[in-house]
Protein backbone atom coordinates (compact mmCIF):
# COMPACT_ATOMS: atom_id res chain seq x y z
CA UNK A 1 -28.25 8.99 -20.86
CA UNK A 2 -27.49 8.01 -17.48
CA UNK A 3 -26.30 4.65 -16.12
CA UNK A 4 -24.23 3.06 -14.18
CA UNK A 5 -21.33 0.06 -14.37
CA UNK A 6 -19.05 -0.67 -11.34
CA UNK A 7 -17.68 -4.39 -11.37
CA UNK A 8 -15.72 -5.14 -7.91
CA UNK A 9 -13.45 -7.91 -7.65
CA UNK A 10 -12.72 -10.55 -4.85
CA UNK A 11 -9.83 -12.65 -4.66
CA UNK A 12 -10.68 -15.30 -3.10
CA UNK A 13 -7.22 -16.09 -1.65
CA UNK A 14 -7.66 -12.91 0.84
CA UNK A 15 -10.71 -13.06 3.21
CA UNK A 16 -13.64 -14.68 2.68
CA UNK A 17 -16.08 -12.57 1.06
CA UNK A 18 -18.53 -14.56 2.89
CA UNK A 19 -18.95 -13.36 6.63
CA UNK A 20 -21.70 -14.78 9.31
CA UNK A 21 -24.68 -12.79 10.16
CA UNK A 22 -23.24 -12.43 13.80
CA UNK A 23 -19.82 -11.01 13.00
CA UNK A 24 -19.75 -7.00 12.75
CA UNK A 25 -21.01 -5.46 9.29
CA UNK A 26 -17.94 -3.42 8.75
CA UNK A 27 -14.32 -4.73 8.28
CA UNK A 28 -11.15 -4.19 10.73
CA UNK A 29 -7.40 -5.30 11.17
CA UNK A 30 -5.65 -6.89 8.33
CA UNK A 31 -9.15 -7.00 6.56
CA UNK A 32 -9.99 -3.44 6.53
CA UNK A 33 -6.09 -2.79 4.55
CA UNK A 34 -6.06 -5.63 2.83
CA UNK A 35 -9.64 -4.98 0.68
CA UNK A 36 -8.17 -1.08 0.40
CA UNK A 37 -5.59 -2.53 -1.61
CA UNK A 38 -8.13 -4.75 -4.17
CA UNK A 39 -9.08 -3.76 -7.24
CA UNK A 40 -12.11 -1.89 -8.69
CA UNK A 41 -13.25 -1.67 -12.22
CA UNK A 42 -16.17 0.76 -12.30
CA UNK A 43 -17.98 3.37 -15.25
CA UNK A 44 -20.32 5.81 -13.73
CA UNK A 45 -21.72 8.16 -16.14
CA UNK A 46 -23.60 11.08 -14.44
CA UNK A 47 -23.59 9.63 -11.00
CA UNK A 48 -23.97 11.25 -7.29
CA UNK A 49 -20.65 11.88 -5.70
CA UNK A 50 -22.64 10.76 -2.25
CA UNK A 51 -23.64 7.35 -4.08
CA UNK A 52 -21.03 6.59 -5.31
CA UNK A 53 -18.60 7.04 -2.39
CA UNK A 54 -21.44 5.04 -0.19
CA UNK A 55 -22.24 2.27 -2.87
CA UNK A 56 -18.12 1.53 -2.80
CA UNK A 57 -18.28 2.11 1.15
CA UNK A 58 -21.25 -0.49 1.83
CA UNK A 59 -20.04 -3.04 -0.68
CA UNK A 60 -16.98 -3.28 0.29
CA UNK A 61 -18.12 -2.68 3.95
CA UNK A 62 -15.48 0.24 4.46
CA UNK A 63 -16.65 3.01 6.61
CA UNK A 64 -16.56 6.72 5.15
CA UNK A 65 -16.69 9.93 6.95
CA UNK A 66 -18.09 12.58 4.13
CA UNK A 67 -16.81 15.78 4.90
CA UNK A 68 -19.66 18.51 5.25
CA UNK A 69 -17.30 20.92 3.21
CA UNK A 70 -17.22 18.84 0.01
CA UNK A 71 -20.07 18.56 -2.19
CA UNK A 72 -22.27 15.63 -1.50
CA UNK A 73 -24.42 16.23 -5.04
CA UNK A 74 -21.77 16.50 -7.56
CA UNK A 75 -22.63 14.76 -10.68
CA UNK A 76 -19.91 13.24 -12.35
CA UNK A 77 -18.67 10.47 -15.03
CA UNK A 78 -15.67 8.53 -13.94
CA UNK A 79 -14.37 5.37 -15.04
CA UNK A 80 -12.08 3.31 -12.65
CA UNK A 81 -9.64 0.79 -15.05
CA UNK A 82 -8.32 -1.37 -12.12
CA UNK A 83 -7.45 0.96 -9.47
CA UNK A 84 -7.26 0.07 -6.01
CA UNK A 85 -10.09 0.69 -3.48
CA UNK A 86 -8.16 3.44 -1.70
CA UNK A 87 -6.91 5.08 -4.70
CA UNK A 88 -10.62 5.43 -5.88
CA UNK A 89 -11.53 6.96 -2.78
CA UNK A 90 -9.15 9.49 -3.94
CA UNK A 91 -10.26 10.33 -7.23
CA UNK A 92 -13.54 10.58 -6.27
CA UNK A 93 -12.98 13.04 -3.39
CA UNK A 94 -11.06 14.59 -6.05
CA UNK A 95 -14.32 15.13 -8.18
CA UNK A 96 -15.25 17.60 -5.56
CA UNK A 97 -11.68 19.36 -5.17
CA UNK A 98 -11.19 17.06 -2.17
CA UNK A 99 -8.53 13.98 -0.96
CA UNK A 100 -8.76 10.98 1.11
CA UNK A 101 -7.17 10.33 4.54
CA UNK A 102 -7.16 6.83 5.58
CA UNK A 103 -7.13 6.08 9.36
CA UNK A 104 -6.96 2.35 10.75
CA UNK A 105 -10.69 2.20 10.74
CA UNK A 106 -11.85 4.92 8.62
CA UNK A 107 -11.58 6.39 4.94
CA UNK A 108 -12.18 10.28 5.40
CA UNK A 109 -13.16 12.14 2.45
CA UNK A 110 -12.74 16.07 2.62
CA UNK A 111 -10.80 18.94 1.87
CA UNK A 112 -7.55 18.38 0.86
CA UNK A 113 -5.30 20.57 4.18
CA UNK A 114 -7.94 18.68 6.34
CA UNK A 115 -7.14 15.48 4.82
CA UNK A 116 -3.49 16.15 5.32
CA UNK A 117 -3.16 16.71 8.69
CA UNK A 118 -6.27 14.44 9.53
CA UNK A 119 -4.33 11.57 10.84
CA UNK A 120 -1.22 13.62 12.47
CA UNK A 121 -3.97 15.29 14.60
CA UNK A 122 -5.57 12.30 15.46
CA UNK A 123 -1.85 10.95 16.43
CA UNK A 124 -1.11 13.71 18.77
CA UNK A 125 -4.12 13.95 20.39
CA UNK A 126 -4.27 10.42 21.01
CA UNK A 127 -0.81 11.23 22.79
CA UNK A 128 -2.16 13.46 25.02
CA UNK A 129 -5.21 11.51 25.85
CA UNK A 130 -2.39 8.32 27.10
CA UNK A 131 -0.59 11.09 28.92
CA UNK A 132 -3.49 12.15 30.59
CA UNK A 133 -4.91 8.98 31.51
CA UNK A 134 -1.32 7.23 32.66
CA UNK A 135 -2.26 9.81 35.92
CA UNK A 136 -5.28 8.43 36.03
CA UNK A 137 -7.42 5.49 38.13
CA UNK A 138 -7.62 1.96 36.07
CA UNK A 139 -11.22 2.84 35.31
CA UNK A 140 -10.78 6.16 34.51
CA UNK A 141 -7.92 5.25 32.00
CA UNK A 142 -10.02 2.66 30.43
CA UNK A 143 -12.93 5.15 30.08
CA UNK A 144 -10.53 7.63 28.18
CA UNK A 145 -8.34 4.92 25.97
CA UNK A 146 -11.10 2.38 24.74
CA UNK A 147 -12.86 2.36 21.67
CA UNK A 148 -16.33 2.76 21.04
CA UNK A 149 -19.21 2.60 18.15
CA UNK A 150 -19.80 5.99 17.09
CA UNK A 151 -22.96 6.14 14.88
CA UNK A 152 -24.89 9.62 14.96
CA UNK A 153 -28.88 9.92 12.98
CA UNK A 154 -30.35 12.17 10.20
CA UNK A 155 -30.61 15.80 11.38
CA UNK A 156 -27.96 15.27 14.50
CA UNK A 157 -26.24 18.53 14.81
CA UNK A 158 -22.30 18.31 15.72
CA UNK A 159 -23.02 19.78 19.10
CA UNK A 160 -25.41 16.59 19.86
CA UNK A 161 -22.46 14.00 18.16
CA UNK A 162 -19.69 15.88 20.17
CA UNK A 163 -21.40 15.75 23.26
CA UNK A 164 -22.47 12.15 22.82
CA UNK A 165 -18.60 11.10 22.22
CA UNK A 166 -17.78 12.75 25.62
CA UNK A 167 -20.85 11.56 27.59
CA UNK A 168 -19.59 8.52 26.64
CA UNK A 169 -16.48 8.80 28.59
CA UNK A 170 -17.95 11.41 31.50
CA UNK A 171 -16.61 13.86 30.01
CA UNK A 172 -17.74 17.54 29.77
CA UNK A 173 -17.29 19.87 26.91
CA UNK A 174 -16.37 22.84 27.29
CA UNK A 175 -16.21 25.80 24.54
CA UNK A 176 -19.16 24.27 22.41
CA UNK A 177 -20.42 27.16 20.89
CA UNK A 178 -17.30 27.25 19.05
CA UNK A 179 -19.67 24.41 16.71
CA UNK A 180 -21.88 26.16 14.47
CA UNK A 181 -25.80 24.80 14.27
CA UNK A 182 -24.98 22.21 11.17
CA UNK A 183 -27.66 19.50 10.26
CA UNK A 184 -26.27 16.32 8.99
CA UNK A 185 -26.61 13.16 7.68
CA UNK A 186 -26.42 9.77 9.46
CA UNK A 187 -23.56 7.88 9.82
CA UNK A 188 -22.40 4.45 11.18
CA UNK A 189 -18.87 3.79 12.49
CA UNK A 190 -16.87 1.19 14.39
CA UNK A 191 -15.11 1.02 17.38
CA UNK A 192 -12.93 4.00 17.31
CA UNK A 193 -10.83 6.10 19.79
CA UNK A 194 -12.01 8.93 21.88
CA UNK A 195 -9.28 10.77 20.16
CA UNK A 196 -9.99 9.47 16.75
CA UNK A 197 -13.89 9.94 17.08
CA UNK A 198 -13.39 14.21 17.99
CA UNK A 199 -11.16 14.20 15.44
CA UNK A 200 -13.28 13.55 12.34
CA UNK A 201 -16.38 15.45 13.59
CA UNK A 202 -14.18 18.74 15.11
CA UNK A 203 -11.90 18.36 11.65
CA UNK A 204 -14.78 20.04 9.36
CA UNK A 205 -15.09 22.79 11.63
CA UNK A 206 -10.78 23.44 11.99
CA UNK A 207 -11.37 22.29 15.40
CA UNK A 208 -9.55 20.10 17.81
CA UNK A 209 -9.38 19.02 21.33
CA UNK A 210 -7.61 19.70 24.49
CA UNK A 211 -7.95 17.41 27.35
CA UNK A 212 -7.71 18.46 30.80
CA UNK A 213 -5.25 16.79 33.33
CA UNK A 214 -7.68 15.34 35.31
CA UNK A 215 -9.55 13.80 32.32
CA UNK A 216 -13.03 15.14 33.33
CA UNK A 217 -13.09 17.95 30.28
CA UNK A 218 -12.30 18.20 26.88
CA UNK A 219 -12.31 21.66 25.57
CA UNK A 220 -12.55 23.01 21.78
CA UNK A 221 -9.92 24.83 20.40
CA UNK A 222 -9.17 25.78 17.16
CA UNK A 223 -6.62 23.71 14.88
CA UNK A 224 -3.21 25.31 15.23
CA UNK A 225 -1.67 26.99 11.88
CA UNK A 226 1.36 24.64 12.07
CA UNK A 227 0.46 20.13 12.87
CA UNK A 228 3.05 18.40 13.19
CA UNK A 229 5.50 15.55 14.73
CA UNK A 230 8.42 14.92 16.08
CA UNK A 231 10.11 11.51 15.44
CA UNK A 232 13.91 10.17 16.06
CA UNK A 233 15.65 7.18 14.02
CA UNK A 234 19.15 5.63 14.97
CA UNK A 235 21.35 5.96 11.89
CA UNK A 236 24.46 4.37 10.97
CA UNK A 237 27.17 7.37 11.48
CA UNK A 238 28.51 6.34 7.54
CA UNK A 239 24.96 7.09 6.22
CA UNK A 240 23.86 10.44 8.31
CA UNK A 241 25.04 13.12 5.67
CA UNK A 242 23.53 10.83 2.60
CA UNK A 243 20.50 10.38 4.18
CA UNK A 244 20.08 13.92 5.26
CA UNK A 245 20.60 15.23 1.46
CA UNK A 246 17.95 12.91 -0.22
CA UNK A 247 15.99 13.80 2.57
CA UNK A 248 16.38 17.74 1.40
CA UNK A 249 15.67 16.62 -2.22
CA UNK A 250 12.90 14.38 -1.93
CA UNK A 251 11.00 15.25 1.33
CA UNK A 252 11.55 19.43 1.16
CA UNK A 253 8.35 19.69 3.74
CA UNK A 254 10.21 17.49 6.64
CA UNK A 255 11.78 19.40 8.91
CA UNK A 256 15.15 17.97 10.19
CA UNK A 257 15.84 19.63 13.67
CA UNK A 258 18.74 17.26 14.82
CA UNK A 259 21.38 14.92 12.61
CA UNK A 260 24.08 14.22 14.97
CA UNK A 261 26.53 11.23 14.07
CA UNK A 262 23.98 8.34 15.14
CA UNK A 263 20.57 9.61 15.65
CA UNK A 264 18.17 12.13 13.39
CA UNK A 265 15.24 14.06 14.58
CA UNK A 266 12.82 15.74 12.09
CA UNK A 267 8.83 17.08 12.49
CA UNK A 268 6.39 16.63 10.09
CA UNK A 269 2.78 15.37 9.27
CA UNK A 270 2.41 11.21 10.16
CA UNK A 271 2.35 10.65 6.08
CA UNK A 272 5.60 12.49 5.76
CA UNK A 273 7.62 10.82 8.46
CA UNK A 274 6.12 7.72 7.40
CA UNK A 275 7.64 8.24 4.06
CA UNK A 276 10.84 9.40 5.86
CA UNK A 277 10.87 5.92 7.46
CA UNK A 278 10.90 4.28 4.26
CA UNK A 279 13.74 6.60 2.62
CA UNK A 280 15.90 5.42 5.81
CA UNK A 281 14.63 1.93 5.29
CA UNK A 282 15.85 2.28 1.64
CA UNK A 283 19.22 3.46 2.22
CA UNK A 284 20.41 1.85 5.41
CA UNK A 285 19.51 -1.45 3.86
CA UNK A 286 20.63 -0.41 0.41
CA UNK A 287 17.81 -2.44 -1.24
CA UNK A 288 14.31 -0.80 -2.05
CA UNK A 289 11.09 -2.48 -1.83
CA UNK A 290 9.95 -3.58 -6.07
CA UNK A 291 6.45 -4.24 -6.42
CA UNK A 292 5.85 -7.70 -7.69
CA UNK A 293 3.65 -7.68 -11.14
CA UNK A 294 0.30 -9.55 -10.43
CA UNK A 295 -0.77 -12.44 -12.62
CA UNK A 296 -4.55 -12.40 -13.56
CA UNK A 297 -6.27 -14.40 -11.10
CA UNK A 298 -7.94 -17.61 -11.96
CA UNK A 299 -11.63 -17.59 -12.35
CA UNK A 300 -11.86 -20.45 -9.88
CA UNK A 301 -10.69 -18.07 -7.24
CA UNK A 302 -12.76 -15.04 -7.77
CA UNK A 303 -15.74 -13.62 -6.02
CA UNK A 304 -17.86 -11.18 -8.50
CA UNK A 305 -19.76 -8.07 -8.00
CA UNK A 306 -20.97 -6.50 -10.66
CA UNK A 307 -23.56 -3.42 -10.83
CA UNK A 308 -25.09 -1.94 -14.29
CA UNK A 309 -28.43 0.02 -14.86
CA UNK A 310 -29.46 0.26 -19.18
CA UNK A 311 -25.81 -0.05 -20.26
CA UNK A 312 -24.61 -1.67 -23.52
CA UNK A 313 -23.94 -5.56 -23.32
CA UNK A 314 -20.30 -4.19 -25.12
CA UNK A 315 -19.60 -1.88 -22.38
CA UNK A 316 -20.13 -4.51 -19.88
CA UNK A 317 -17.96 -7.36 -21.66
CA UNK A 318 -15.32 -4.61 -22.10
CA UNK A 319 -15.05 -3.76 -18.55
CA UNK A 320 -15.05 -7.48 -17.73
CA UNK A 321 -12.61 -7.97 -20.05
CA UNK A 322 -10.06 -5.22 -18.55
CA UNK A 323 -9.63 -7.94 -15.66
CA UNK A 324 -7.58 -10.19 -17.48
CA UNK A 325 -11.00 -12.27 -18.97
CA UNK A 326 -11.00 -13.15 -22.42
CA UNK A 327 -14.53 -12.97 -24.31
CA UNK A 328 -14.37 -14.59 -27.67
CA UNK A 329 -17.66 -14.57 -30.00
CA UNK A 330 -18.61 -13.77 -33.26
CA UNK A 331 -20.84 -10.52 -33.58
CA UNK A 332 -21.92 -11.16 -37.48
CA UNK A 333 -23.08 -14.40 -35.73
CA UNK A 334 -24.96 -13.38 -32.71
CA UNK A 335 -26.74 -10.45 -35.13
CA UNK A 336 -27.86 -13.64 -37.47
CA UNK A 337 -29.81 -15.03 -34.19
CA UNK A 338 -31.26 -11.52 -33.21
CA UNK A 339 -28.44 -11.12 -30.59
CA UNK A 340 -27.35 -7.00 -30.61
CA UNK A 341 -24.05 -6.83 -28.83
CA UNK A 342 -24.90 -3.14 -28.13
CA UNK A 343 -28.18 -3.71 -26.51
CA UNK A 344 -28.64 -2.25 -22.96
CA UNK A 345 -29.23 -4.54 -20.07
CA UNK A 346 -29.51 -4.46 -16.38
CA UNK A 347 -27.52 -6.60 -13.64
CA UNK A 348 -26.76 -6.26 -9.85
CA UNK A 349 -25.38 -9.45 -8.76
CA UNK A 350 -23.28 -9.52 -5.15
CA UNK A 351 -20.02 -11.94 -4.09
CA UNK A 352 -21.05 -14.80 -6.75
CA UNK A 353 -18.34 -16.50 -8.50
CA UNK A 354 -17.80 -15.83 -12.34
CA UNK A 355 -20.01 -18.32 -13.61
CA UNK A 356 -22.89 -17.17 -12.29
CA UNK A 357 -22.75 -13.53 -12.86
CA UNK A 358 -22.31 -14.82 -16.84
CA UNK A 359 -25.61 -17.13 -16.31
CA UNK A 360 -27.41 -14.38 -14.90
CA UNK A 361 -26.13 -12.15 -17.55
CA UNK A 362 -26.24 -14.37 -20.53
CA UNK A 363 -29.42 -16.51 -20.08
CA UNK A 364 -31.79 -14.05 -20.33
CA UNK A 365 -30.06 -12.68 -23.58
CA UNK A 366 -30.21 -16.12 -25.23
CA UNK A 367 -26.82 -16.34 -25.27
CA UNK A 368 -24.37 -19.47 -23.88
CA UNK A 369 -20.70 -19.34 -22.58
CA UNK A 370 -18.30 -21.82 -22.43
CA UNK A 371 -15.66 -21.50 -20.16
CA UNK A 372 -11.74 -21.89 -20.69
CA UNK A 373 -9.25 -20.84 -17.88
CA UNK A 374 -9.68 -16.46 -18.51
CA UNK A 375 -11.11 -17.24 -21.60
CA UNK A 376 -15.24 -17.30 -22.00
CA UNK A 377 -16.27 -18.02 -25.40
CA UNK A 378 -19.92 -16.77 -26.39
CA UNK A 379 -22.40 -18.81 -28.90
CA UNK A 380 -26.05 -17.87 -29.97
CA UNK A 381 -28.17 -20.67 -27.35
CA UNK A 382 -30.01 -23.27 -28.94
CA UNK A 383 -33.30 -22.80 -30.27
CA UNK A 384 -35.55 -25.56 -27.80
């Protein structure tokens, strides 16, 4: 049996779940990290890796780039018990031996050295393009460091994307045979950089980028065996040999090429000196960062989504229930009135508060709720 349940929560204390027709369909900013970090309860049972990834992606209206290496097909049962958006990105690029790479604008799903070197690549390139274009006229720079849609159709080939990012900004490409013929599948992003766009196209091919100095060509190259950067962080002299030993014990793959008595240099991917930022953080401050525990949000301030295709009315009320709702109802009672608990039903309601998704769940079913705070307490309706 295959079917479906994915129930995605919004608080409604975060954005408004409820955007104009004229403002852009996919999310940015504080927006974009802020609904990474909500939660999602979702059961699929012998689902599509593409539709699920592009269900969560339109829903939550988070671009994806699908990596051409991973395996778009993949059928797969995975059940998702309050996990964050971004960390079920992960497990399901994990389905297909994959990881997730998250950008300021973009969740990449694809193999997992691609996806860890992703956004280092995109760092250093964007680099060079600023170094480039600081030489440059005022509309020549602004040509190389804005950001622009980037939205490609079925049966584009990466030559045809590639070339449209660079026609985009005059540029010429040079060393494009370098892309094998590939057909893929559309795609819509947002405003991204020039830097950022090559990136996630050349990235499934171990390509990347080098911009001449006169910012007329870009020219493929492949991706070099080592990616990496170089960072420096002002230390307090009492803390340099401390810091430099937990750095040896818990971040082995940073490379520390300078520790002098006030400053330390090290290379390594953007996550890892990100995480070396935070271990400096830590120690220099000598407090570390606890994660508050999160109270179960009041029904009042909750936006619903809920998805499910022939599953059991149990299986549903379960997977409500893992939020922190309460359903209380007698079965012995609701079998007495021809109610089965176990019965499979269908639902696909989008950003409605609590009480509706349980009318349009319920009413059909001949079943009432009365609600109380989390709790929801179900009765066989009245016979009219």
């Amino acid at each position: 049996m295959r079917w479906i349940l994915m129930l995605l929560l919004w608080n409604c204390q975060g954005p408004s779940a409820n955007e104009t027709a004229s403002q852009p369909a996919w999310l940015s900013s504080t927006k974009y990290e802020w609904t990474l970090d909500q939660p999602v309860i979702a059961t699929w049972k012998n689902a599509e890796l593409r539709f699920a990834t592009q269900a969560l992606s339109l829903e939550r209206r988070i671009p994806i780039v699908f990596d051409r290496r991973l395996d778009p097909n993949r059928v797969f049962s995975l059940e998702a018990n309050d996990a964050s958006l971004r960390e079920t990105f992960g497990r399901l690029a994990a389905i297909s031996q994959g990881s997730v790479s998250i950008t300021s604008q973009t969740v990449y799903l694809g193999p997992m050295a691609s996806a860890g070197r992703l956004r280092t690549l995109i760092a250093l390139r964007q680099s060079d393009v600023q170094k480039v274009a600081g030489t440059l006229s005022a509309a020549k720079r602004k040509s190389l460091t804005g950001h622009r849609d980037l939205n490609w159709q079925d049966l584009e080939t990466p030559q045809e994307i590639v070339q449209k990012i660079a026609a985009e900004r005059n540029l010429r490409v040079q060393s494009a045979d370098r892309l094998p013929h590939d057909l893929w599948a559309a795609n819509d992003l947002p405003a991204i950089s020039l830097a950022e766009a090559l990136t996630l196209v050349l990235i499934q091919y171990d390509l990347t980028f080098r911009l001449d100095p006169t910012g007329t060509t870009v020219e493929l190259i492949p991706i070099p065996e080592k990616v990496a950067m170089e960072k420096k962080w002002p230390l307090p002299r009492a803390r340099v040999q401390a810091i430099s030993r937990a750095i040896q014990d818990e971040l082995p793959q940073v490379v520390v090429t300078d520790a002098t008595a006030e400053e330390l240099v090290a290379q390594g991917t953007q996550e890892q000196l990100e995480a070396l930022e935070q271990l400096i953080r830590t120690m220099t401050s000598g407090t570390a960062t606890k994660a508050r525990p999160n109270a179960p949000t009041p029904l009042s301030k909750r936006r619903l989504t809920f998805q499910a295709k022939d599953a059991p009315l149990s299986a549903i009320l379960e997977k409500i229930s893992s939020t922190g709702i309460q359903f209380v109802f007698d079965r012995a009672e609701l079998k007495q009135h021809g109610i089965d608990i176990d019965q499979l039903v269908a639902i696909d309601v989008k950003d409605v508060p609590p009480e509706e998704l349980f009318d349009t769940l319920f009413s059909p079913l001949k079943i009432d709720f009365k609600v109380d705070g989390l709790k929801v307490v179900l009765s066989p309706a009245p016979k009219k």
